[in-house]
C-alpha atoms as a PDB file:
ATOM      1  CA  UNK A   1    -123.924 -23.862 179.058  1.00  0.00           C
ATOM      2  CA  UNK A   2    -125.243 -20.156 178.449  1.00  0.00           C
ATOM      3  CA  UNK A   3    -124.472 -17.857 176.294  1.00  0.00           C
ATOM      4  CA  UNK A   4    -124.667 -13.924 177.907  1.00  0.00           C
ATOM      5  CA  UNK A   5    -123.729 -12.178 174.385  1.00  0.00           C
ATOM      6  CA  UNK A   6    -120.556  -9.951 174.169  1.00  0.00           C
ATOM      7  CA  UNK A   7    -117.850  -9.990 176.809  1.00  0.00           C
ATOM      8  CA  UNK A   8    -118.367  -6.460 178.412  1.00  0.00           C
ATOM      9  CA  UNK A   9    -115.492  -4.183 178.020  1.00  0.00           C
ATOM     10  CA  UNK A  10    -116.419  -1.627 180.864  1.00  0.00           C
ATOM     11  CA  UNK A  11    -117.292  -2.993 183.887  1.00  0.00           C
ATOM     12  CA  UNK A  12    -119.400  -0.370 185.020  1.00  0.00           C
ATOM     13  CA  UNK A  13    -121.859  -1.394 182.285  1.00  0.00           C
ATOM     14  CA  UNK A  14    -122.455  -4.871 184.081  1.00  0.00           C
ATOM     15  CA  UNK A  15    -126.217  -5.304 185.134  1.00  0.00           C
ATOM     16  CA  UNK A  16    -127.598  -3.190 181.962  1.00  0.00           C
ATOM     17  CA  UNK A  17    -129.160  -3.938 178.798  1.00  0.00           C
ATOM     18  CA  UNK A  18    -127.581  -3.202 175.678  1.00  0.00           C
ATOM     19  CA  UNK A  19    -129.164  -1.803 172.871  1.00  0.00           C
ATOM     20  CA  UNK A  20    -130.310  -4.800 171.155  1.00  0.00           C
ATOM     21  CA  UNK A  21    -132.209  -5.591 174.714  1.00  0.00           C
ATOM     22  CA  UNK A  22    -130.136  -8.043 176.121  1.00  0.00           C
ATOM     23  CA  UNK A  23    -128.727  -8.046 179.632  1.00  0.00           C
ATOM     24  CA  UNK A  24    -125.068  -7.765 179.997  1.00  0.00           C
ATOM     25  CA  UNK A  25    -122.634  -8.947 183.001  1.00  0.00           C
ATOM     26  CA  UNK A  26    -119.197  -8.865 184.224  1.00  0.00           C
ATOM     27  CA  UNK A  27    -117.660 -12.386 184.479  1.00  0.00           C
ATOM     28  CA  UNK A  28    -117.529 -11.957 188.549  1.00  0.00           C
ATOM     29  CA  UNK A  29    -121.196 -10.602 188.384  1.00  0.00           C
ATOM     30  CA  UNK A  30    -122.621 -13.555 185.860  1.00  0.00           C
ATOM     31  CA  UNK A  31    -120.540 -16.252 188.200  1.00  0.00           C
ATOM     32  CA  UNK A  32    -122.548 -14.477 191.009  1.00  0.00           C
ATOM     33  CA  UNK A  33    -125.840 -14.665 189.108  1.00  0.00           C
ATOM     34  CA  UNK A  34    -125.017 -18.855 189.050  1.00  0.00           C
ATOM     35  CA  UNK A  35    -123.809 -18.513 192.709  1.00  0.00           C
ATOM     36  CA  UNK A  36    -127.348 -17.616 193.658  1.00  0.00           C
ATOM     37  CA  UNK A  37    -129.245 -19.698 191.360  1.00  0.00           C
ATOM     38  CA  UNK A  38    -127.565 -23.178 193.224  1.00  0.00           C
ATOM     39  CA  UNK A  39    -125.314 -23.294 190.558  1.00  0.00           C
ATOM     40  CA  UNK A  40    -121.800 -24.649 191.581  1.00  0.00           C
ATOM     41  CA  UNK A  41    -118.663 -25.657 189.615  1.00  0.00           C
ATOM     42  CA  UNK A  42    -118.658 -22.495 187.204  1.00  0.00           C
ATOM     43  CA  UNK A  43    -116.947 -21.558 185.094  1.00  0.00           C
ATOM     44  CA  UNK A  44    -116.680 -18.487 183.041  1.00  0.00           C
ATOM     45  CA  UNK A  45    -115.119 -18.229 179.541  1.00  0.00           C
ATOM     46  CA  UNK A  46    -115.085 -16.567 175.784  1.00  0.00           C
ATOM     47  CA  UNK A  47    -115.298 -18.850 172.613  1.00  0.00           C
ATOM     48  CA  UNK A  48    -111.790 -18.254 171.112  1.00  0.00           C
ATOM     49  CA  UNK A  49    -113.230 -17.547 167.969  1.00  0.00           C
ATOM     50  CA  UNK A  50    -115.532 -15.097 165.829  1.00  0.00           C
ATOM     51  CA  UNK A  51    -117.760 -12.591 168.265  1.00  0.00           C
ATOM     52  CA  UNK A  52    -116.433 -12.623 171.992  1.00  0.00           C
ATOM     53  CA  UNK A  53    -119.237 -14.402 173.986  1.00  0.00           C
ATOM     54  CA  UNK A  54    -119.461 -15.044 177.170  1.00  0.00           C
ATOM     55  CA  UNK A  55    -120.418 -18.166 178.309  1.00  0.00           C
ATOM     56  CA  UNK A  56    -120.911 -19.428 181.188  1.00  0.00           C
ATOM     57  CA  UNK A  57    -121.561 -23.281 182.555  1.00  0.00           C
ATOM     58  CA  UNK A  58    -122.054 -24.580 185.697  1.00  0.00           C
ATOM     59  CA  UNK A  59    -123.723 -27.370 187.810  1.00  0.00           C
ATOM     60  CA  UNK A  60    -126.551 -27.730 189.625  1.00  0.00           C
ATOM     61  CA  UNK A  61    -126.798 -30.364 192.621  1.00  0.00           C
ATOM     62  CA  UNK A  62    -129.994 -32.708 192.994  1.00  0.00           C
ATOM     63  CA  UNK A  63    -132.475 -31.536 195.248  1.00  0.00           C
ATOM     64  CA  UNK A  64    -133.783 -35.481 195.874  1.00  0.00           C
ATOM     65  CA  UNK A  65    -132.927 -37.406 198.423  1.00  0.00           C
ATOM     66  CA  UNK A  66    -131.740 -41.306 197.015  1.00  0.00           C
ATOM     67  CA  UNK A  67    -133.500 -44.071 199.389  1.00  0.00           C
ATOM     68  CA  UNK A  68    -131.742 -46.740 200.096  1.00  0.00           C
END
């Protein structure tokens, strides 16, 4: 799991850095970011609690083959 910082509240701000130098990304823009990494099975959320950050999980398949 990842944590992107603060849930973004204008979309147009997605794919900038904020003033404290971190990146920040829409939900469909950081599932995107996954989607290209190999990442599948993600999944996008906010903790329900305190500051709302974004985090984002996922899974990434083996690249090994298994012999038999």
């Amino acid at each position: 799991m990842v944590g992107l910082g603060q849930r973004i509240q204008d979309q147009n701000d997605s794919g900038k850095v904020d003033s404290w130098g971190q990146w920040q990304w829409s939900d469909a823009d950081a599932r995107r970011l996954m989607e290209g990494a190999g990442f599948v099975d993600i999944t996008v959320s906010v903790l329900p609690a305190g500051p709302k950050e974004q985090l984002v999980r996922g899974t990434k398949p083996a690249d090994i083959a298994i012999a038999r």
